[in-house]
PDB file of N, CA and C in Angstrom:
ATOM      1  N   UNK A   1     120.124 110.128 -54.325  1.00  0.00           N
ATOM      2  CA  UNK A   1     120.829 111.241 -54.922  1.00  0.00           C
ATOM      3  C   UNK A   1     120.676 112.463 -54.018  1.00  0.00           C
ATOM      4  N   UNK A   2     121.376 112.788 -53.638  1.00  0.00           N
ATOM      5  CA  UNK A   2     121.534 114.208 -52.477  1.00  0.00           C
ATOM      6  C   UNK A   2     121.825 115.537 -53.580  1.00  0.00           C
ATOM      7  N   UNK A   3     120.616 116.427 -53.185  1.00  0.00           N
ATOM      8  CA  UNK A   3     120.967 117.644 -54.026  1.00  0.00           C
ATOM      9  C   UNK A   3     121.901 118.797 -53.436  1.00  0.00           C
ATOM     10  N   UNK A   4     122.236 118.867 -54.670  1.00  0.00           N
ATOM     11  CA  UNK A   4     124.052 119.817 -54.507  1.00  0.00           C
ATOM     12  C   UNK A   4     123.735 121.348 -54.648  1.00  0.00           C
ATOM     13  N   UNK A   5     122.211 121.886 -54.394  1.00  0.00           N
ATOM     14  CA  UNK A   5     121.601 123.148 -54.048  1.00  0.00           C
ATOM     15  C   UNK A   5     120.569 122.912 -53.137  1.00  0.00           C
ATOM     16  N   UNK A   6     120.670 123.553 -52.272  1.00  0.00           N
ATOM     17  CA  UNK A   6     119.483 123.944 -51.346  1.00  0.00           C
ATOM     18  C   UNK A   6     119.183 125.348 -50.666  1.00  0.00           C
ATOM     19  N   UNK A   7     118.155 125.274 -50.484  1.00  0.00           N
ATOM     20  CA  UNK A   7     117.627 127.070 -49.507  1.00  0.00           C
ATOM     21  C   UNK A   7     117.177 127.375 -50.794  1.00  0.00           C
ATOM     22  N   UNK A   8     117.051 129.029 -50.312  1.00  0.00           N
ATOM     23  CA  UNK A   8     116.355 130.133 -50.891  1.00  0.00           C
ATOM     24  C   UNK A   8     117.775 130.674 -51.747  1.00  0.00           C
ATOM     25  N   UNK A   9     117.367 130.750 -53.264  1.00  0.00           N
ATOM     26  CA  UNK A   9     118.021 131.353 -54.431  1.00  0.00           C
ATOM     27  C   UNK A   9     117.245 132.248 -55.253  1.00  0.00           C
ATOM     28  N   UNK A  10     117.021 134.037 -54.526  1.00  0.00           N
ATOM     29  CA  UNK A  10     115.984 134.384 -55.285  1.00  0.00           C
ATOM     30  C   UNK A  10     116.276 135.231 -56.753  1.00  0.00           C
ATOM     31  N   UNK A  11     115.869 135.606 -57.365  1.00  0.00           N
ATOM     32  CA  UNK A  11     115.637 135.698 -58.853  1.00  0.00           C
ATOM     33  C   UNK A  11     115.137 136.902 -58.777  1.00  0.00           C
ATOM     34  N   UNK A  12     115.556 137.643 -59.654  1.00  0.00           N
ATOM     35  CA  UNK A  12     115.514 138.842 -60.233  1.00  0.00           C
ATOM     36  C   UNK A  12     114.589 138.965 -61.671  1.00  0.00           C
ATOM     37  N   UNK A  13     113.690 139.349 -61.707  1.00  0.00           N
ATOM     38  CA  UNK A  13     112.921 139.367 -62.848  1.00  0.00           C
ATOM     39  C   UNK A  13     112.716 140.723 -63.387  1.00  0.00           C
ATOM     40  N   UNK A  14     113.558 141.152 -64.856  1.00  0.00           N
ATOM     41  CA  UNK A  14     113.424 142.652 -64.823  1.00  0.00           C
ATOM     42  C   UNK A  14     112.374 142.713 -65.737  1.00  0.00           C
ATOM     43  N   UNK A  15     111.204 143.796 -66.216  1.00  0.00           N
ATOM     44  CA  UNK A  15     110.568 143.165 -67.238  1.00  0.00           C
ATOM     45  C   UNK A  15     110.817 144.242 -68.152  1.00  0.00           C
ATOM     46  N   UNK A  16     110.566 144.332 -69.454  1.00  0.00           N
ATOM     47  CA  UNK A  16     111.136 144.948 -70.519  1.00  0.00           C
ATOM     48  C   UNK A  16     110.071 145.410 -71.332  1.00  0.00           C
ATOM     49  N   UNK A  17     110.118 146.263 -72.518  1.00  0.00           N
ATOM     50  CA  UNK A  17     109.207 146.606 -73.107  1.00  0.00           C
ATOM     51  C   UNK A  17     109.991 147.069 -74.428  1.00  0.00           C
ATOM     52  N   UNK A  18     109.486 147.580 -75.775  1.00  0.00           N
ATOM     53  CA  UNK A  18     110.335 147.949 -76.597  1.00  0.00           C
ATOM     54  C   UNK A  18     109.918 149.552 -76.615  1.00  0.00           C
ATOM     55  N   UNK A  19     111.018 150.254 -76.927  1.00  0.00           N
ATOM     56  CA  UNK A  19     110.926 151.777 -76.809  1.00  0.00           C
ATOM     57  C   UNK A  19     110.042 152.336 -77.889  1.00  0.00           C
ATOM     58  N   UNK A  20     109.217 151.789 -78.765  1.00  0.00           N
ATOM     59  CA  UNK A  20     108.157 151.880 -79.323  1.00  0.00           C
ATOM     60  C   UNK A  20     107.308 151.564 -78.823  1.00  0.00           C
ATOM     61  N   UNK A  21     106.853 151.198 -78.109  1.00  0.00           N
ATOM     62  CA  UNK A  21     105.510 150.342 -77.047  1.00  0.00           C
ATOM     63  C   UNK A  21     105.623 150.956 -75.962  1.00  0.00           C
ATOM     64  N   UNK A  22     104.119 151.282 -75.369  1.00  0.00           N
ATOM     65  CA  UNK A  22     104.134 151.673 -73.605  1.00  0.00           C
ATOM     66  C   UNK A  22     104.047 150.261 -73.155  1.00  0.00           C
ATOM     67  N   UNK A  23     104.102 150.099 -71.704  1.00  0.00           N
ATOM     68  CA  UNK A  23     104.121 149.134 -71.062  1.00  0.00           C
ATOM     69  C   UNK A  23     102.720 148.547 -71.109  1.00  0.00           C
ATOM     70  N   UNK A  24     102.571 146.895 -71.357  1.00  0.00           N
ATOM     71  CA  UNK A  24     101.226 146.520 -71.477  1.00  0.00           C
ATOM     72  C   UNK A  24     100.444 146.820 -70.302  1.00  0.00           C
ATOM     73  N   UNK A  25      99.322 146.593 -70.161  1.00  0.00           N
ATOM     74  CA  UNK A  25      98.440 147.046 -69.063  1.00  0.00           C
ATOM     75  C   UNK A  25      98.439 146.012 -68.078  1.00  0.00           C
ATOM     76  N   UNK A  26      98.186 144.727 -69.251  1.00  0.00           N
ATOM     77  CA  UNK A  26      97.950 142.989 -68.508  1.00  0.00           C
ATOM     78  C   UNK A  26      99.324 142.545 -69.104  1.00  0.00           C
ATOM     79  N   UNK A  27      99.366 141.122 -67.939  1.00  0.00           N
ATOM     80  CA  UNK A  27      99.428 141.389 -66.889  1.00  0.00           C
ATOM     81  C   UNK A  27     100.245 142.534 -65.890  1.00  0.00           C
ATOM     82  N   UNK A  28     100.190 142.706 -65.037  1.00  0.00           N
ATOM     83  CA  UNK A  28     100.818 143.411 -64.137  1.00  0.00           C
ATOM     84  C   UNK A  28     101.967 142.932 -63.150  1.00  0.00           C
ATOM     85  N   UNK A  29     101.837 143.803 -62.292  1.00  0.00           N
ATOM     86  CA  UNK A  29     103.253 143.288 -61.692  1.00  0.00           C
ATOM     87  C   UNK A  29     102.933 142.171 -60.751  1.00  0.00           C
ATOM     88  N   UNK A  30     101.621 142.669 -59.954  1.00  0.00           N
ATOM     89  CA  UNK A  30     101.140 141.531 -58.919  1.00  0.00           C
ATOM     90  C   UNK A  30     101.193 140.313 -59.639  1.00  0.00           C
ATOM     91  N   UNK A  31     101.007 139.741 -60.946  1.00  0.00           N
ATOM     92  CA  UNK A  31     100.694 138.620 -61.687  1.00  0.00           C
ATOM     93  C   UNK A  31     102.476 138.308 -61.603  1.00  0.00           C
ATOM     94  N   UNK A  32     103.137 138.796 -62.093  1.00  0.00           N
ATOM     95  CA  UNK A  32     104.806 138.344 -62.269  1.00  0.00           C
ATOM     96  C   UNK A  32     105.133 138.310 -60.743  1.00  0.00           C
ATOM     97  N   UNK A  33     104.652 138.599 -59.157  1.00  0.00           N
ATOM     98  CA  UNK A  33     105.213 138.599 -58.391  1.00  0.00           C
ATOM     99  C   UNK A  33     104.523 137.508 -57.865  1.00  0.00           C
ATOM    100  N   UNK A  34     103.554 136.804 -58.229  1.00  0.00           N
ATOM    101  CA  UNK A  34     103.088 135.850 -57.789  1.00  0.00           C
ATOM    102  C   UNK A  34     103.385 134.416 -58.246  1.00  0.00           C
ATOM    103  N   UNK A  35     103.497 134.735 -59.992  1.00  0.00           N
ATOM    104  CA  UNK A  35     104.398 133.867 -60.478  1.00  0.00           C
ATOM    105  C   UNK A  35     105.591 133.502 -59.948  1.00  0.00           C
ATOM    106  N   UNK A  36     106.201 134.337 -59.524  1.00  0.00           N
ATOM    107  CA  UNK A  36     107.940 133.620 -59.246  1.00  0.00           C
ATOM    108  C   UNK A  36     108.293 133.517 -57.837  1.00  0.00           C
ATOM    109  N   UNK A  37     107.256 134.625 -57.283  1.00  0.00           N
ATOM    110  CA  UNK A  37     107.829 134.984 -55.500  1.00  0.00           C
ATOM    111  C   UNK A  37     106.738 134.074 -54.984  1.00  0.00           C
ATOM    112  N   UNK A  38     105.626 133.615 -54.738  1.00  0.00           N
ATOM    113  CA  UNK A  38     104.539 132.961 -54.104  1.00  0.00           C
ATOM    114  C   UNK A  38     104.404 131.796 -54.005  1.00  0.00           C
ATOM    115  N   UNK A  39     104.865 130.989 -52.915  1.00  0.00           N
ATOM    116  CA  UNK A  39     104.602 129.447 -52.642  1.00  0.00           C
ATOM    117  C   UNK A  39     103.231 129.192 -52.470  1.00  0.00           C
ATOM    118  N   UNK A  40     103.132 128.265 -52.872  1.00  0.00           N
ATOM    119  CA  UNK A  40     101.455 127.834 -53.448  1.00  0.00           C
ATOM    120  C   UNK A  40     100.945 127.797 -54.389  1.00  0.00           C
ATOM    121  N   UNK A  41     101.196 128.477 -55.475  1.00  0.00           N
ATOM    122  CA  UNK A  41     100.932 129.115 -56.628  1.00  0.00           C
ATOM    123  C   UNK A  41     101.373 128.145 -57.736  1.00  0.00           C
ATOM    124  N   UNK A  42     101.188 128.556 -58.761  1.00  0.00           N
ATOM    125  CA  UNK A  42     101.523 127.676 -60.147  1.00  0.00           C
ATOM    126  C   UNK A  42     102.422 128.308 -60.655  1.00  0.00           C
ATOM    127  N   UNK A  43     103.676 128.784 -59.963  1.00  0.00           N
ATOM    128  CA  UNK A  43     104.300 129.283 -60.613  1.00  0.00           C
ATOM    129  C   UNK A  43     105.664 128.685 -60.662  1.00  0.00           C
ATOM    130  N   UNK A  44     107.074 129.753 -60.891  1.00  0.00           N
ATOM    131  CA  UNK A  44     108.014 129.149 -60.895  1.00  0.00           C
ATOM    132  C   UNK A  44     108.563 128.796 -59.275  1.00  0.00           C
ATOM    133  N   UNK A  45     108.324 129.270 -58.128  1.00  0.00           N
ATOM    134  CA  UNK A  45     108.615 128.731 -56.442  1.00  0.00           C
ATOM    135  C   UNK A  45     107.849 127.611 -56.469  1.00  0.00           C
ATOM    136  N   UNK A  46     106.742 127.151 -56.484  1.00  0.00           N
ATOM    137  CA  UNK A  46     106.314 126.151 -56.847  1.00  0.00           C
ATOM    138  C   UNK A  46     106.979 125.180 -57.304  1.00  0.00           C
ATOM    139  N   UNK A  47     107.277 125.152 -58.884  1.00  0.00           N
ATOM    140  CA  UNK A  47     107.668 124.343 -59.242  1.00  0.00           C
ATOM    141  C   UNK A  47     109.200 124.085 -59.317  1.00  0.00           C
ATOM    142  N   UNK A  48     110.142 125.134 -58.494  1.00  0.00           N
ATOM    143  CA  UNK A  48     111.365 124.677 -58.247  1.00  0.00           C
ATOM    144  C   UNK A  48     111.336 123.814 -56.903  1.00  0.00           C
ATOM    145  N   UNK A  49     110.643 124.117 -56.223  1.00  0.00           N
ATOM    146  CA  UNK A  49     110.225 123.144 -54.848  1.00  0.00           C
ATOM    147  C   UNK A  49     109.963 121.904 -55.390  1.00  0.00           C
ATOM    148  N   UNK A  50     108.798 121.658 -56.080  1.00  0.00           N
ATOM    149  CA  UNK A  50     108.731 120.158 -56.468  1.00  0.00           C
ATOM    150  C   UNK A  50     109.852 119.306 -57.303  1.00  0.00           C
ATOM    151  N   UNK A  51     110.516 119.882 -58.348  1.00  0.00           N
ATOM    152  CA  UNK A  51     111.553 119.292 -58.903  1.00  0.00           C
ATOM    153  C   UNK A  51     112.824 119.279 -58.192  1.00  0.00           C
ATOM    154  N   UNK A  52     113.144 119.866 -56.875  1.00  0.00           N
ATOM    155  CA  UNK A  52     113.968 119.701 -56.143  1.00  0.00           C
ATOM    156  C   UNK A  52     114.156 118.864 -54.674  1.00  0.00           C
ATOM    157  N   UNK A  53     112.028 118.447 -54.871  1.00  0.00           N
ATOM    158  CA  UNK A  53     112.453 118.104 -53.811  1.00  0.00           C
ATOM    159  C   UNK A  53     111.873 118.315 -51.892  1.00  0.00           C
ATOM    160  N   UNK A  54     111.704 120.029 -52.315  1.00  0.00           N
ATOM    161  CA  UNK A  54     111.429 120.583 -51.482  1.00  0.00           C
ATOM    162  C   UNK A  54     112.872 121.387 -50.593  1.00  0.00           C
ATOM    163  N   UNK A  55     113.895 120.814 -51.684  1.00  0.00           N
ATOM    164  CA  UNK A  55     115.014 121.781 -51.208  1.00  0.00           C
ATOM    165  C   UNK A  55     115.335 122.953 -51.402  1.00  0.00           C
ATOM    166  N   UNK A  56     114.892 123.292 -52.428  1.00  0.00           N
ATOM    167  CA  UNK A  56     114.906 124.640 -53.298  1.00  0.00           C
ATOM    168  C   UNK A  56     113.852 125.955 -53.578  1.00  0.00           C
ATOM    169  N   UNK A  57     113.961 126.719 -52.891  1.00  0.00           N
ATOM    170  CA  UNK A  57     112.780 127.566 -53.228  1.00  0.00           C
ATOM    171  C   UNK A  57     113.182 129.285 -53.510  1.00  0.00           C
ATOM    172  N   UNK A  58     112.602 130.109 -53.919  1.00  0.00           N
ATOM    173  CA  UNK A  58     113.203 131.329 -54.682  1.00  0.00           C
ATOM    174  C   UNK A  58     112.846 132.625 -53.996  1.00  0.00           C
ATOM    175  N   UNK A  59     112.751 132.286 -52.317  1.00  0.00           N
ATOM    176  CA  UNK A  59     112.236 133.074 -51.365  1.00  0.00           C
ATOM    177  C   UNK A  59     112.971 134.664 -51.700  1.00  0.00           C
ATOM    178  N   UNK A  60     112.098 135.621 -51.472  1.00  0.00           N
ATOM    179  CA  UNK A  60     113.623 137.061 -52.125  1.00  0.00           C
ATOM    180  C   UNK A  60     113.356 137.343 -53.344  1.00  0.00           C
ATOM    181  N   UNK A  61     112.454 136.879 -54.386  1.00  0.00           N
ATOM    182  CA  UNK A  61     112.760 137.240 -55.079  1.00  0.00           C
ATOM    183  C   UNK A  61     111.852 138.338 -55.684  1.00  0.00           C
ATOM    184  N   UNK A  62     112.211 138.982 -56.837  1.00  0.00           N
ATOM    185  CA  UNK A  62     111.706 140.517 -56.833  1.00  0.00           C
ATOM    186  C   UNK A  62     111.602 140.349 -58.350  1.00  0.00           C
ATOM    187  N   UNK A  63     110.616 141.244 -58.762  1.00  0.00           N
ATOM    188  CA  UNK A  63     109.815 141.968 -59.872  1.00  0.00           C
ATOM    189  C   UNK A  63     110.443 143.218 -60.395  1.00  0.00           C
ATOM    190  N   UNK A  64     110.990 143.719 -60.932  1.00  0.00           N
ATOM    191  CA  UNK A  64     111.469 145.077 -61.262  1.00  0.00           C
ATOM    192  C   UNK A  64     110.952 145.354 -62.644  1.00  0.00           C
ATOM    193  N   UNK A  65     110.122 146.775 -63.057  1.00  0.00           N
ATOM    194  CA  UNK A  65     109.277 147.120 -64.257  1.00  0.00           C
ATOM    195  C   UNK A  65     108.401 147.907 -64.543  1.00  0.00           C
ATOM    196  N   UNK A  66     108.344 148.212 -65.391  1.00  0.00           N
ATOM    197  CA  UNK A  66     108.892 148.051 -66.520  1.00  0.00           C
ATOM    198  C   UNK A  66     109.416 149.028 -67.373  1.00  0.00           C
ATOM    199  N   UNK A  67     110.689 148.634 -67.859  1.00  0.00           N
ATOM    200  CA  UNK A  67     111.841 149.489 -68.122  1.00  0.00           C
ATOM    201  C   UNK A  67     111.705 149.649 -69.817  1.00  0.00           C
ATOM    202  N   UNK A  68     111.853 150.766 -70.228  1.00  0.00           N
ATOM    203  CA  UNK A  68     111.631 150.775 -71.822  1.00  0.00           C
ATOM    204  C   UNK A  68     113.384 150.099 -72.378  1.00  0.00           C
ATOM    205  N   UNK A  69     113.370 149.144 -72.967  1.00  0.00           N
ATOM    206  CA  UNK A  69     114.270 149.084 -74.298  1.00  0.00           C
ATOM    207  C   UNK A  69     114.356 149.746 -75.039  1.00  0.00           C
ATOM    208  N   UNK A  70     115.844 150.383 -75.044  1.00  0.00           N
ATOM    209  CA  UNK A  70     116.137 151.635 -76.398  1.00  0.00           C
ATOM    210  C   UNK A  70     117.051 150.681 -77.015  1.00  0.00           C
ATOM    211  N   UNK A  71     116.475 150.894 -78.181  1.00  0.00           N
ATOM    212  CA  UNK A  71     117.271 150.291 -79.461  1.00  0.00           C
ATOM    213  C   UNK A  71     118.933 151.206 -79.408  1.00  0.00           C
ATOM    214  N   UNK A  72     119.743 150.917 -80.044  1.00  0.00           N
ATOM    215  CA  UNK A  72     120.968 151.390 -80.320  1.00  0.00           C
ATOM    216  C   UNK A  72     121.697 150.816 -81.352  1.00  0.00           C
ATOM    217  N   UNK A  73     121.488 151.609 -82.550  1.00  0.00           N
ATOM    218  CA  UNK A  73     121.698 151.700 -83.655  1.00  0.00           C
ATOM    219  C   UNK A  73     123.243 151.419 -83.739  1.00  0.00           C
ATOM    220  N   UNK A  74     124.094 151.981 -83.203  1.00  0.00           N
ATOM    221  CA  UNK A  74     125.269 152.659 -82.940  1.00  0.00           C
ATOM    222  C   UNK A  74     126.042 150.692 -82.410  1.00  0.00           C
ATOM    223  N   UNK A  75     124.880 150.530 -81.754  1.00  0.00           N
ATOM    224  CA  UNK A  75     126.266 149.520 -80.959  1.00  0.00           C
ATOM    225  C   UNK A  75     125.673 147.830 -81.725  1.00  0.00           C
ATOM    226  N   UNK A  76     127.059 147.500 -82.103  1.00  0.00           N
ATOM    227  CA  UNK A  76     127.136 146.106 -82.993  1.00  0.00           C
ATOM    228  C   UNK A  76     126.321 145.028 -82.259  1.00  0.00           C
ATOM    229  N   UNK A  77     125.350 144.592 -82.676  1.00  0.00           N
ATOM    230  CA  UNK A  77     124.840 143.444 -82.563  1.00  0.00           C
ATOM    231  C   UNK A  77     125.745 141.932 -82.423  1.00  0.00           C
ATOM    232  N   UNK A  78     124.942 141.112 -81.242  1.00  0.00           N
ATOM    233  CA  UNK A  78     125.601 140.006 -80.923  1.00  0.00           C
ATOM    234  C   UNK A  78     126.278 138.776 -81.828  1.00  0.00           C
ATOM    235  N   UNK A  79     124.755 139.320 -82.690  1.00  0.00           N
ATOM    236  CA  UNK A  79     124.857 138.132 -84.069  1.00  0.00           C
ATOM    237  C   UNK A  79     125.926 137.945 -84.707  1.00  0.00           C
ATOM    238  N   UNK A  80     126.610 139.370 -84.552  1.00  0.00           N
ATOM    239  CA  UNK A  80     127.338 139.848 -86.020  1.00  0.00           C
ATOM    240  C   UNK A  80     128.942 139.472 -84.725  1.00  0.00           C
ATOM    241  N   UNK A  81     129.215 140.138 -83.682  1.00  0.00           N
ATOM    242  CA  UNK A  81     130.002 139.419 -83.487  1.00  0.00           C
ATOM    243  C   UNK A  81     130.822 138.097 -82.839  1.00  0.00           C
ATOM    244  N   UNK A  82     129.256 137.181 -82.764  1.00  0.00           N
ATOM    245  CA  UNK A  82     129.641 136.207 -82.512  1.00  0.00           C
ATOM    246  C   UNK A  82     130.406 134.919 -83.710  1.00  0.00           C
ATOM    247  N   UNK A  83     129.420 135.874 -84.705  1.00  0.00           N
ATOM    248  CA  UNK A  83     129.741 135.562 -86.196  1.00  0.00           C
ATOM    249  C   UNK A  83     131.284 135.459 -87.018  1.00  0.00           C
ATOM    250  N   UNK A  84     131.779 136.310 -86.374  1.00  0.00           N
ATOM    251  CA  UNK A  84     133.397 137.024 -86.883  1.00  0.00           C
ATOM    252  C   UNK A  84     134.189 135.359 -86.206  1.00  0.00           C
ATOM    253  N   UNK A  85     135.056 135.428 -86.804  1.00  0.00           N
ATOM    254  CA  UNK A  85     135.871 134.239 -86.723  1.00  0.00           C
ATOM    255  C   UNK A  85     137.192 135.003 -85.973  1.00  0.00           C
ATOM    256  N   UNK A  86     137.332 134.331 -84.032  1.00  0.00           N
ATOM    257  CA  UNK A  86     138.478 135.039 -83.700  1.00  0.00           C
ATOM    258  C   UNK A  86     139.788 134.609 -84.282  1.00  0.00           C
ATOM    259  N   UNK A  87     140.821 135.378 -84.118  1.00  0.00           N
ATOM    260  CA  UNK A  87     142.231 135.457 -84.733  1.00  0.00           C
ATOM    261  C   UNK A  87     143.435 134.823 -83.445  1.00  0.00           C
ATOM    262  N   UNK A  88     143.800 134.037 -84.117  1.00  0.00           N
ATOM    263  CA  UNK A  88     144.966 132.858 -83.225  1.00  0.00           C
ATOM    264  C   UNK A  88     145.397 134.175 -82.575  1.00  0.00           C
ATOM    265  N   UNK A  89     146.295 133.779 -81.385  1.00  0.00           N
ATOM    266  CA  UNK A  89     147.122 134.594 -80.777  1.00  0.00           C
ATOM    267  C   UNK A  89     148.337 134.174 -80.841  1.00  0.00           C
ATOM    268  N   UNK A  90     149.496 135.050 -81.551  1.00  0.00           N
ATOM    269  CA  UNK A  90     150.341 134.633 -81.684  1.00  0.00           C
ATOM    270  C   UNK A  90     151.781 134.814 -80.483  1.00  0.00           C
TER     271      UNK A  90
END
């Protein structure tokens, strides 16, 4: 089976917080940049390398954080309109 991705596909990891909460202390950023950006590691480069193969790895990729989540009262939730039943086009 020949894989239909290869190289470096790196990943963007933004991290989030809720606008009631400061940003946790632990872990930090070094811990999320080692997780995803660091070959060797137990993380996700790691383990896209092994399930691929050794074709695939997430070289590039970056940590960005942490950004407060503001709630918004104002703007309709996904739930509600994924919920709504769309209307034929006539």
């Amino acid at each position: 089976m020949t894989p239909k991705v290869k190289g470096s596909h790196p990943w963007a990891l933004i991290l989030c917080n809720a606008s009631d909460q400061d940003a946790p202390g632990w872990p930090g950023l070094d811990y999320f940049n080692a997780f995803i950006a660091e070959p060797g590691g137990n993380g996700l480069y790691t383990w896209w390398q092994q399930v691929s193969g050794g074709n695939l790895d997430l070289a590039g990729s970056k940590v960005f954080g942490w950004y407060r989540a503001i709630a918004d009262t104002e703007t309709p939730k996904l739930s509600r309109l994924a919920a709504r039943p769309r209307r034929e086009q006539s």
